[in-house]
N, C-alpha and C. Protein backbone atom coordinates (compact mmCIF):
# COMPACT_ATOMS: atom_id res chain seq x y z
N UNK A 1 111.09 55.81 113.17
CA UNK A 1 110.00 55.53 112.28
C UNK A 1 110.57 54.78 111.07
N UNK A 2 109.84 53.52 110.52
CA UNK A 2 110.18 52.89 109.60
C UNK A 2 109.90 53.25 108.61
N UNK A 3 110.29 53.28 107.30
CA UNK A 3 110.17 53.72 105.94
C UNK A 3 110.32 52.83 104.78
N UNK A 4 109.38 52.83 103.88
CA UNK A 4 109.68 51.81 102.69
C UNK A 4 110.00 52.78 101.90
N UNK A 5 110.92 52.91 100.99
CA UNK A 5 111.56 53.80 100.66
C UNK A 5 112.37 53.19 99.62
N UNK A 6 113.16 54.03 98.31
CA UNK A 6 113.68 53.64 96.90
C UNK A 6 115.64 53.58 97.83
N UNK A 7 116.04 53.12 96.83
CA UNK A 7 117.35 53.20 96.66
C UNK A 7 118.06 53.41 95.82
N UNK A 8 119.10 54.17 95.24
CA UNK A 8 119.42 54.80 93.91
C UNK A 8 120.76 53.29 93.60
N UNK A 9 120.50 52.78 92.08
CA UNK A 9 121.81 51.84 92.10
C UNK A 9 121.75 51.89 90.57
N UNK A 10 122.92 51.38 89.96
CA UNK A 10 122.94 51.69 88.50
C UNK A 10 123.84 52.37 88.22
N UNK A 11 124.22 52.83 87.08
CA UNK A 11 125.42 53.37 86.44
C UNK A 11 124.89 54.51 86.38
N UNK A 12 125.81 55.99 85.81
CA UNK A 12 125.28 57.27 85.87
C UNK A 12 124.18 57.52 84.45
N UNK A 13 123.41 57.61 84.98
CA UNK A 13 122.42 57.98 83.89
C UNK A 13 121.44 56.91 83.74
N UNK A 14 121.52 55.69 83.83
CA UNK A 14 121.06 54.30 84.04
C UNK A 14 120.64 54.06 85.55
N UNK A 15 119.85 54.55 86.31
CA UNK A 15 119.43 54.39 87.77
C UNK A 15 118.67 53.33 87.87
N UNK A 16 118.35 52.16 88.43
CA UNK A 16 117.69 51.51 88.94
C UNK A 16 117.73 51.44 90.53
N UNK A 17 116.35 51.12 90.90
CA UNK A 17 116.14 51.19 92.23
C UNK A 17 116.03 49.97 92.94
N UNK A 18 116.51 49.93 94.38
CA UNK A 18 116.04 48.60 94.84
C UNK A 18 114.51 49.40 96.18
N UNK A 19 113.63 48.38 96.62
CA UNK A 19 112.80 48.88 97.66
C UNK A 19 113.31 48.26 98.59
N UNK A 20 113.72 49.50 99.75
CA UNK A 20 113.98 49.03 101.03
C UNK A 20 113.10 49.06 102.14
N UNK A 21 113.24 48.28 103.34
CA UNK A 21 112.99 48.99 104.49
C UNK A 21 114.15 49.29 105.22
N UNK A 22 114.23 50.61 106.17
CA UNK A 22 114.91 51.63 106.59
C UNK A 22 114.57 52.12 107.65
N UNK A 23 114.96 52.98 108.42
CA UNK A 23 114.54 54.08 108.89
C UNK A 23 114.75 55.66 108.71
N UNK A 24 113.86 56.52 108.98
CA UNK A 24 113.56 57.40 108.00
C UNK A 24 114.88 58.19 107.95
N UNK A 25 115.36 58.76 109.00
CA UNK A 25 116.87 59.70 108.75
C UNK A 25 117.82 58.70 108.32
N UNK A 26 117.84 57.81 107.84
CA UNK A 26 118.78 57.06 107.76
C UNK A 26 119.20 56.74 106.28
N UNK A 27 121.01 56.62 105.89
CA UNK A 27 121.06 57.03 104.63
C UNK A 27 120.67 55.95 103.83
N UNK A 28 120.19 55.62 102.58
CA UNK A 28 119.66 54.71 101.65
C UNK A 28 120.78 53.78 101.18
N UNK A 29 122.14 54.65 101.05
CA UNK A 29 123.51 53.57 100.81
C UNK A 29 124.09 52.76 102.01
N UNK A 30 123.23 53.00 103.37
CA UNK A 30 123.82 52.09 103.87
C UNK A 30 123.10 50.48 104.51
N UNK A 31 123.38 49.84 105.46
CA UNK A 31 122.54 48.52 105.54
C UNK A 31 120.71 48.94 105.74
N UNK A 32 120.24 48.21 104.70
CA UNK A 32 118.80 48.53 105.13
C UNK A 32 118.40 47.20 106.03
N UNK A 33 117.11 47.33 107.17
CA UNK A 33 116.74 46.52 107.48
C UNK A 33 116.11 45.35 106.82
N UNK A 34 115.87 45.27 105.33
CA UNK A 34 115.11 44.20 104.14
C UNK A 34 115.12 45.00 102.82
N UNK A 35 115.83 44.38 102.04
CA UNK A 35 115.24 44.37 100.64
C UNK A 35 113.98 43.94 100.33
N UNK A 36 112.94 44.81 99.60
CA UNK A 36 111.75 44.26 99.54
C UNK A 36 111.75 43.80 97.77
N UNK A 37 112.48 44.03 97.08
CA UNK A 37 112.91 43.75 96.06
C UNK A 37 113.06 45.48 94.77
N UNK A 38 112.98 45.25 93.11
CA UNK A 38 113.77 46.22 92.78
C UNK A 38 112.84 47.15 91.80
N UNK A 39 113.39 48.03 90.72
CA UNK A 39 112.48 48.82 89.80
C UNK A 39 113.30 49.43 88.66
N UNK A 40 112.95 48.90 87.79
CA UNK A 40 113.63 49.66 86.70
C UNK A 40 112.67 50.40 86.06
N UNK A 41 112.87 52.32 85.99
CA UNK A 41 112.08 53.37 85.49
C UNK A 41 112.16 52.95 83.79
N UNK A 42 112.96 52.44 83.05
CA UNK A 42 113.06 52.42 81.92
C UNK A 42 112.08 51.49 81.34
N UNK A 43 111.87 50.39 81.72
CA UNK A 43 111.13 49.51 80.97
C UNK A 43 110.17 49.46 82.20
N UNK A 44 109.77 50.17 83.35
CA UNK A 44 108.55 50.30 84.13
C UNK A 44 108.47 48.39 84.79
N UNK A 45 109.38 48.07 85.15
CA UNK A 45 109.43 46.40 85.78
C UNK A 45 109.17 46.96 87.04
N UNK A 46 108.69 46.00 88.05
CA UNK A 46 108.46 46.37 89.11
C UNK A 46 108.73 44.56 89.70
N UNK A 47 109.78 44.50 90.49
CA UNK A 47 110.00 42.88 91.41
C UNK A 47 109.95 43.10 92.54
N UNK A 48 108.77 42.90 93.37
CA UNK A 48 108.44 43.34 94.64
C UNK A 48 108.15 42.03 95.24
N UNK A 49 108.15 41.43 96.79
CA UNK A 49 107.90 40.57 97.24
C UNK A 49 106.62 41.63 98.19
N UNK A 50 105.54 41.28 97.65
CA UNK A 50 104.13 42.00 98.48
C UNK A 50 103.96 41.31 99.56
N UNK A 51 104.01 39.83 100.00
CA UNK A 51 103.30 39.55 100.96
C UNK A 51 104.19 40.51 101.99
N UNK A 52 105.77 40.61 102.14
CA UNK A 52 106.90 41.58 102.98
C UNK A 52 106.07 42.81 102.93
N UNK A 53 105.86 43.69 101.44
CA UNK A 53 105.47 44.91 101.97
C UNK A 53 104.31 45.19 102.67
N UNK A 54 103.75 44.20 102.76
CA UNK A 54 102.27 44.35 103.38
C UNK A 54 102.72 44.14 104.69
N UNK A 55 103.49 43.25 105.50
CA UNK A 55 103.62 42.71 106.44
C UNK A 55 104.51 44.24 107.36
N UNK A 56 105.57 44.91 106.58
CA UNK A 56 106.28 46.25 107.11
C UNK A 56 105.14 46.88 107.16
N UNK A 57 104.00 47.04 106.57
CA UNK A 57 102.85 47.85 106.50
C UNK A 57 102.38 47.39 107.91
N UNK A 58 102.20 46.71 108.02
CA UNK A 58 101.09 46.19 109.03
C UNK A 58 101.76 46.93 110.39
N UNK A 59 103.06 46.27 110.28
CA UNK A 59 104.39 46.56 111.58
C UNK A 59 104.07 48.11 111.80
N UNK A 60 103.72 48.99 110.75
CA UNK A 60 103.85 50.45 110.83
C UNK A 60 104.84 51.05 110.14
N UNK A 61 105.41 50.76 109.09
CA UNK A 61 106.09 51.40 108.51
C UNK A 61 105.64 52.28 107.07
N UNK A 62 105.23 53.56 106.89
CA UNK A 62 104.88 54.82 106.52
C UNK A 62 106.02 54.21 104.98
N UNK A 63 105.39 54.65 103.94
CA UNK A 63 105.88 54.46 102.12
C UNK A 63 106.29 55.95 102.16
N UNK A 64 107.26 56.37 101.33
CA UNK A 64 107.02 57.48 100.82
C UNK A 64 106.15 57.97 99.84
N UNK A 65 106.18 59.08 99.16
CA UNK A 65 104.75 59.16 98.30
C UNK A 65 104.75 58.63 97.04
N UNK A 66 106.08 58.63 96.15
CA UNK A 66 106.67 57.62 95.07
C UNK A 66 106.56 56.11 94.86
N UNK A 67 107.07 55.78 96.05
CA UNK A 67 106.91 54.48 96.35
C UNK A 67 105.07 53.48 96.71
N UNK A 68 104.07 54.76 97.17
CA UNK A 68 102.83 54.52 97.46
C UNK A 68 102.85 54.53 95.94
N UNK A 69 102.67 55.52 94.70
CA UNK A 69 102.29 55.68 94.10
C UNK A 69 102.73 54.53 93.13
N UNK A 70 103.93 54.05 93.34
CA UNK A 70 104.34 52.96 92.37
C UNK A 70 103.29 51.79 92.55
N UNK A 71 103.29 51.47 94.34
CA UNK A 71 103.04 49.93 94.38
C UNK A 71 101.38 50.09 94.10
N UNK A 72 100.66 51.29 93.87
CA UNK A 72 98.92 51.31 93.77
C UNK A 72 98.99 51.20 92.59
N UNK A 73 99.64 51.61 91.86
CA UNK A 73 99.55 51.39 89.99
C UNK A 73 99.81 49.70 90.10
N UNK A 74 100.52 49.19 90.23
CA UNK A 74 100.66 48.01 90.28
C UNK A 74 100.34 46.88 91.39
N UNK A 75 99.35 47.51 92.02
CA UNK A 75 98.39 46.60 92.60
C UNK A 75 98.75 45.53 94.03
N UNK A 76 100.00 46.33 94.42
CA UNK A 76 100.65 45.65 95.46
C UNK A 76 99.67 45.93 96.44
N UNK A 77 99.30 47.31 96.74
CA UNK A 77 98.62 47.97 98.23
C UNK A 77 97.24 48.59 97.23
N UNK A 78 96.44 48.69 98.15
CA UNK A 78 95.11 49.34 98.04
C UNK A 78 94.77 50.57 98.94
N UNK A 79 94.60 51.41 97.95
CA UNK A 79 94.81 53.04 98.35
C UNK A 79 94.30 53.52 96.64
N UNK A 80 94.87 55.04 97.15
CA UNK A 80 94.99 56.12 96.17
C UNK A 80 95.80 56.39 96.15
N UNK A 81 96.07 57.41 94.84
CA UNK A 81 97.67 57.90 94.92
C UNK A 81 97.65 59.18 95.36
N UNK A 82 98.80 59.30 95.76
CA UNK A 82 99.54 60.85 96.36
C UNK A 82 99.61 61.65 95.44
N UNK A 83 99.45 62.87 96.00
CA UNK A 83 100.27 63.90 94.87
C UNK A 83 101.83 64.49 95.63
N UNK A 84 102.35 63.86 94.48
CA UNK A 84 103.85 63.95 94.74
C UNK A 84 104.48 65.32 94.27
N UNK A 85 104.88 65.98 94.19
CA UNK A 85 105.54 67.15 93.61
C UNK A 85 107.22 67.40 94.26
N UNK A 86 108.55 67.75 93.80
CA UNK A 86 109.39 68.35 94.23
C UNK A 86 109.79 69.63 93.34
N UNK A 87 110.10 70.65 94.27
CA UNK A 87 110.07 71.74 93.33
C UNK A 87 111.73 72.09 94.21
N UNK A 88 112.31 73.10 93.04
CA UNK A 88 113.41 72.94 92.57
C UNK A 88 113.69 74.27 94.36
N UNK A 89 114.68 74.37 94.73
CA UNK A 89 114.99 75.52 96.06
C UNK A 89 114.33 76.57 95.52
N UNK A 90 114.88 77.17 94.17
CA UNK A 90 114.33 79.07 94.02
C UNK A 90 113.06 78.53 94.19
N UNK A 91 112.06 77.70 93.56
CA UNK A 91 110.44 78.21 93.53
C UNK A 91 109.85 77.97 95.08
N UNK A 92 110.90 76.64 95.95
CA UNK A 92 110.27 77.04 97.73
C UNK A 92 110.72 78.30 98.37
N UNK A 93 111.88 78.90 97.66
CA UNK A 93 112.18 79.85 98.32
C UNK A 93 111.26 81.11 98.30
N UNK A 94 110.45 81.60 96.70
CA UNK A 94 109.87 82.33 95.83
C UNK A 94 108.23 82.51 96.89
N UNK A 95 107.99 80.65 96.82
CA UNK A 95 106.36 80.25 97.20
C UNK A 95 106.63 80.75 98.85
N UNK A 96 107.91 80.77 99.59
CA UNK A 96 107.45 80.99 101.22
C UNK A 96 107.69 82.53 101.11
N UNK A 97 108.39 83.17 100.37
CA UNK A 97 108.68 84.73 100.32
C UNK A 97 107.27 85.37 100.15
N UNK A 98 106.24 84.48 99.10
CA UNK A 98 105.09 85.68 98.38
C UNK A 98 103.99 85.39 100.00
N UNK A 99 104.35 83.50 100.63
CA UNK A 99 103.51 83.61 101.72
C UNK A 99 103.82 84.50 103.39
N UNK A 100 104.76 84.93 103.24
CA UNK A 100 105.40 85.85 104.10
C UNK A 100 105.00 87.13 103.64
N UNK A 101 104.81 87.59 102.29
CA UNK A 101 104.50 88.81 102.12
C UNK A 101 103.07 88.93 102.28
N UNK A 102 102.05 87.97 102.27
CA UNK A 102 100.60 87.63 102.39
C UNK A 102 100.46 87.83 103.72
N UNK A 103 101.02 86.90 104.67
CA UNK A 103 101.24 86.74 106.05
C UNK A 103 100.99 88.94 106.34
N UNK A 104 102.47 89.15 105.94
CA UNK A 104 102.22 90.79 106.20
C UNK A 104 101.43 91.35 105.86
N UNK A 105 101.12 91.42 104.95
CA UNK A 105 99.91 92.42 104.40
C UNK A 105 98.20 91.98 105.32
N UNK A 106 98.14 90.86 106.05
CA UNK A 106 96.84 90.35 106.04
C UNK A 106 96.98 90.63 107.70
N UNK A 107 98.68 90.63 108.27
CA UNK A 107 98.65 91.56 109.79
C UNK A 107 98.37 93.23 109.74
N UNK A 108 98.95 93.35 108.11
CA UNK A 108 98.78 95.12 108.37
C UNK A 108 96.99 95.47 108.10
N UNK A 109 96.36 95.04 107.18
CA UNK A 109 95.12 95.22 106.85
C UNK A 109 94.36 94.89 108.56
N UNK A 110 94.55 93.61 108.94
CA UNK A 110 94.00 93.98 110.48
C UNK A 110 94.15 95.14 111.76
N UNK A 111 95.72 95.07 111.65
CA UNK A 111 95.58 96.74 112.00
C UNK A 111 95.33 97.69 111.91
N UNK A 112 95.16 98.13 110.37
CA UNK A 112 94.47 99.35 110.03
C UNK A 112 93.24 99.18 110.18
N UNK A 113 92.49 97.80 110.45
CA UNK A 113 91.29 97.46 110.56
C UNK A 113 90.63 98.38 112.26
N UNK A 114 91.59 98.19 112.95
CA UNK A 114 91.85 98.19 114.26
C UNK A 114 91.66 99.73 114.71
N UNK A 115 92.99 99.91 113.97
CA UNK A 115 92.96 101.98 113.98
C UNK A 115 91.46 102.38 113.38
N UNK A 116 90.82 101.64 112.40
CA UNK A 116 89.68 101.89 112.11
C UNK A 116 88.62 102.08 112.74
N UNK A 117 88.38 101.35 113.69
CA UNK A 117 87.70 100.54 114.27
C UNK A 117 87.86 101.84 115.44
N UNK A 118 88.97 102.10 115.96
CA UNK A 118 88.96 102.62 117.02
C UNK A 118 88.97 104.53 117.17
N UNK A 119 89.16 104.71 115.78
CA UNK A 119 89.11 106.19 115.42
C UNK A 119 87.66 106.32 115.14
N UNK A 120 86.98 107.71 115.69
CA UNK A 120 86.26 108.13 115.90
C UNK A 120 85.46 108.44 114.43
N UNK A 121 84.14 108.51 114.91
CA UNK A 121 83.33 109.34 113.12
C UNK A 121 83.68 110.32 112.78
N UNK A 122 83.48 110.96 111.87
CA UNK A 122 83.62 112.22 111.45
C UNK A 122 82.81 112.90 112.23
N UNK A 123 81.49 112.56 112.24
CA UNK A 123 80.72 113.27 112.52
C UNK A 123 80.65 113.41 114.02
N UNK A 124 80.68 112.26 115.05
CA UNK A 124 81.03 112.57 116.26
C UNK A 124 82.28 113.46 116.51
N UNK A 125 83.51 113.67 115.93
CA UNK A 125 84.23 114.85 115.75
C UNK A 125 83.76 115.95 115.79
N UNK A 126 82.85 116.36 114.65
CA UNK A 126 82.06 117.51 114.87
C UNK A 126 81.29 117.61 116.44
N UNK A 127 80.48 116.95 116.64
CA UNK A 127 79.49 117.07 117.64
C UNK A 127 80.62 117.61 118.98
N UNK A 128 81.66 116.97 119.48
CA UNK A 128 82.52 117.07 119.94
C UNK A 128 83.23 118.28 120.25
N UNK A 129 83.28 118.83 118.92
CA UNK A 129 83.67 120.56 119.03
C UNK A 129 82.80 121.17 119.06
N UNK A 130 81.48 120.88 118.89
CA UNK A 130 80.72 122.08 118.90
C UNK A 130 80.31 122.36 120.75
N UNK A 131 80.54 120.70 120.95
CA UNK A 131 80.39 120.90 122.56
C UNK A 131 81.33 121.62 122.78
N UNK A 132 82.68 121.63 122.74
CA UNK A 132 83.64 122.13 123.41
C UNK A 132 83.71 123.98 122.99
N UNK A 133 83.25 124.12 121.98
CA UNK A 133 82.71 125.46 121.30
C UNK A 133 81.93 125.91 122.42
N UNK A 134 81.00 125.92 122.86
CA UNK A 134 79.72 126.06 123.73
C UNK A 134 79.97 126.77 125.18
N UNK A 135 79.71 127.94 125.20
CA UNK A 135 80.01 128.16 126.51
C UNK A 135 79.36 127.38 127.41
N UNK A 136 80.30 127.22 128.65
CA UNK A 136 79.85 126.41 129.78
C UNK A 136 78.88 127.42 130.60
N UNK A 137 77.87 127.13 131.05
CA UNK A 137 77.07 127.44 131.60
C UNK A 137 76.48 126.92 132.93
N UNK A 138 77.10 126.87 134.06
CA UNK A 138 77.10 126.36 135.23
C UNK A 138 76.11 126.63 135.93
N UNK A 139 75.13 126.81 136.77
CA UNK A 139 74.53 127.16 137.73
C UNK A 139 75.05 127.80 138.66
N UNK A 140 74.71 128.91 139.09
CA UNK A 140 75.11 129.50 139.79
C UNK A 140 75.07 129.13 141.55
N UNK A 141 76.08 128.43 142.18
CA UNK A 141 75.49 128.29 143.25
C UNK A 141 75.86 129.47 144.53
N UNK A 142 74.87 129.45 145.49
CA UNK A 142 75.22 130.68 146.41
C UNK A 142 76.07 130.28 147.52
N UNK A 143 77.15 130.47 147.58
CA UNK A 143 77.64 130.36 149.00
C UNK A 143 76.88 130.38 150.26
N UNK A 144 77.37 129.27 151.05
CA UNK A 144 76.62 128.88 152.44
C UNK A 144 76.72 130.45 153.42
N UNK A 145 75.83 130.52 153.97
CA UNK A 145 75.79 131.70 154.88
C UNK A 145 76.45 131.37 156.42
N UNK A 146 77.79 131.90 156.62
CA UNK A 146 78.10 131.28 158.24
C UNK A 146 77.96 132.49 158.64
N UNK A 147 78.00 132.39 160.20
CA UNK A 147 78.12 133.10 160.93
C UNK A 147 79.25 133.43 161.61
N UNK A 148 79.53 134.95 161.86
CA UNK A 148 80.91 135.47 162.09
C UNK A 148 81.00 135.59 163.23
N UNK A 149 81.13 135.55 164.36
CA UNK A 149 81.64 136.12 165.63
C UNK A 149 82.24 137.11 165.94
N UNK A 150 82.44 138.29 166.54
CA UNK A 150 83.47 139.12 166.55
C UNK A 150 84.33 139.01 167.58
N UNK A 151 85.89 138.65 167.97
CA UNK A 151 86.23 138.02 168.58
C UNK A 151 86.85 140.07 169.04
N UNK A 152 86.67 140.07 170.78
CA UNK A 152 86.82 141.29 171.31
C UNK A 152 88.14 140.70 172.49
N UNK A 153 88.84 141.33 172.25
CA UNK A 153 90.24 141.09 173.10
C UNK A 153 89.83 142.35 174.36
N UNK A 154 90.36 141.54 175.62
CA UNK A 154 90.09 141.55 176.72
C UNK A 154 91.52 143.15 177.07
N UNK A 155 91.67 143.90 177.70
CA UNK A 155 92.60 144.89 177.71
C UNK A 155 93.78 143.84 179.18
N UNK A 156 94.86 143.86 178.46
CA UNK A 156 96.07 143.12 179.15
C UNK A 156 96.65 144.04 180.59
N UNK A 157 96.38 143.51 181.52
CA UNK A 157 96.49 144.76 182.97
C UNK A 157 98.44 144.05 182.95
N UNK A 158 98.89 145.45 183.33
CA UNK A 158 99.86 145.13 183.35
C UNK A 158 100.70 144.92 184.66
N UNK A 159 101.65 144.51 184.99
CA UNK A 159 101.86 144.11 186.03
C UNK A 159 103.35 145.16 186.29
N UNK A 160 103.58 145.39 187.85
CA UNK A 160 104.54 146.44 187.90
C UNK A 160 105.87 145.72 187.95
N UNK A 161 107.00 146.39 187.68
CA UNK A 161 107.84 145.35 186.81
C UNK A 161 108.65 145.71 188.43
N UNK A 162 110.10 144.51 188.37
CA UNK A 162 110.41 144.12 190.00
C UNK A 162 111.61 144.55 189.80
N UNK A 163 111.56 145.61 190.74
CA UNK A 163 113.36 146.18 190.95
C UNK A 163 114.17 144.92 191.66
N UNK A 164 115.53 145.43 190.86
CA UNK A 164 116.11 144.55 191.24
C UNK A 164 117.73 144.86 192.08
C-alpha cells in the first residue's frame, strides 16, 4: 500500500519535513518512490507539487492523517480534516486496561443476568415445598384377582429294586 507521508530532516530541534511517496512499512530515511516536495512547521510554508499529489491520489495511495490535514488547510485536496490524536504509551495502556475492565464487568453483569434469569421465584419456591410438604395421596388400587390352581402330586409307585 502506497503512502503520502512526512519525512523528518533538519537539525535537532529545527525539523523540517519533506512529502514523500512510500510504502507504508517502509522506513521514511530510506529511498522514497517521489518527493512530492517540503514543509517547514516554523514559518507554516508548505512547497508541494499538487498536480503529483493528486495524481498518487488517483493511483491509490492513502495520506496519513497529518499530511490530509496539512494539504486541506492549504487547499491542495478537497476533503475534511481528520482528527488526529497521538497519545503518549501509559494513557493507551490506561484507555485499553479501563476497556478490558468494562469488557469484564459487562460479561459478569450478563451472567448474573443469566443465573437470574434462570433461578427460580421466591414464591414458586414456596409453592414447591408446600407440594413436597403434602402428603401423597395415591389411589388406592386393588390388585387383579387370579386364579390359583391347586397343583395335587400324583403318589410315586415304586419300583422293586434289582438284585444283583
Amino acid at each position: 500500500m502506497l503512502t503520502i507521508k512526512f519525512a523528518r530532516k533538519g537539525k535537532k530541534g529545527m525539523p523540517m519535513y519533506r512529502l514523500i511517496v512510500s510504502e507504508k512499512g517502509r522506513d521514511t530515511y530510506g529511498n522514497p518512490l517521489e518527493i512530492l516536495g517540503s514543509y517547514n512547521p516554523h514559518n507554516k510554508h508548505l512547497d508541494v507539487k499538487a498536480d503529483r499529489v493528486k495524481h498518487w491520489i488517483s493511483v491509490g495511495a492513502q495520506m496519513t492523517g497529518v499530511v490530509n490535514n496539512l494539504f486541506v488547510e492549504h487547499k491542495v485536496v478537497d476533503g475534511k480534516k481528520l482528527r488526529v490524536s497521538r497519545l503518549s504509551k501509559k494513557v493507551r495502556q490506561d484507555i485499553k486496561k479501563k476497556a478490558d475492565e468494562e469488557k469484564k464487568k459487562g460479561l459478569e453483569a450478563k451472567k448474573t443476568a443469566a443465573e437470574e434469569a434462570a433461578r427460580p421465584e421466591p414464591v414458586e419456591v414456596a409453592k414447591a415445598a408446600e407440594e413436597v410438604a403434602k402428603p401423597v395421596e395415591a389411589p388406592v388400587e386393588e390388585a387383579p384377582v387370579v386364579e390359583v390352581t391347586p397343583v395335587i402330586e400324583a403318589p410315586v409307585e415304586e419300583t422293586p429294586a434289582q438284585e444283583a
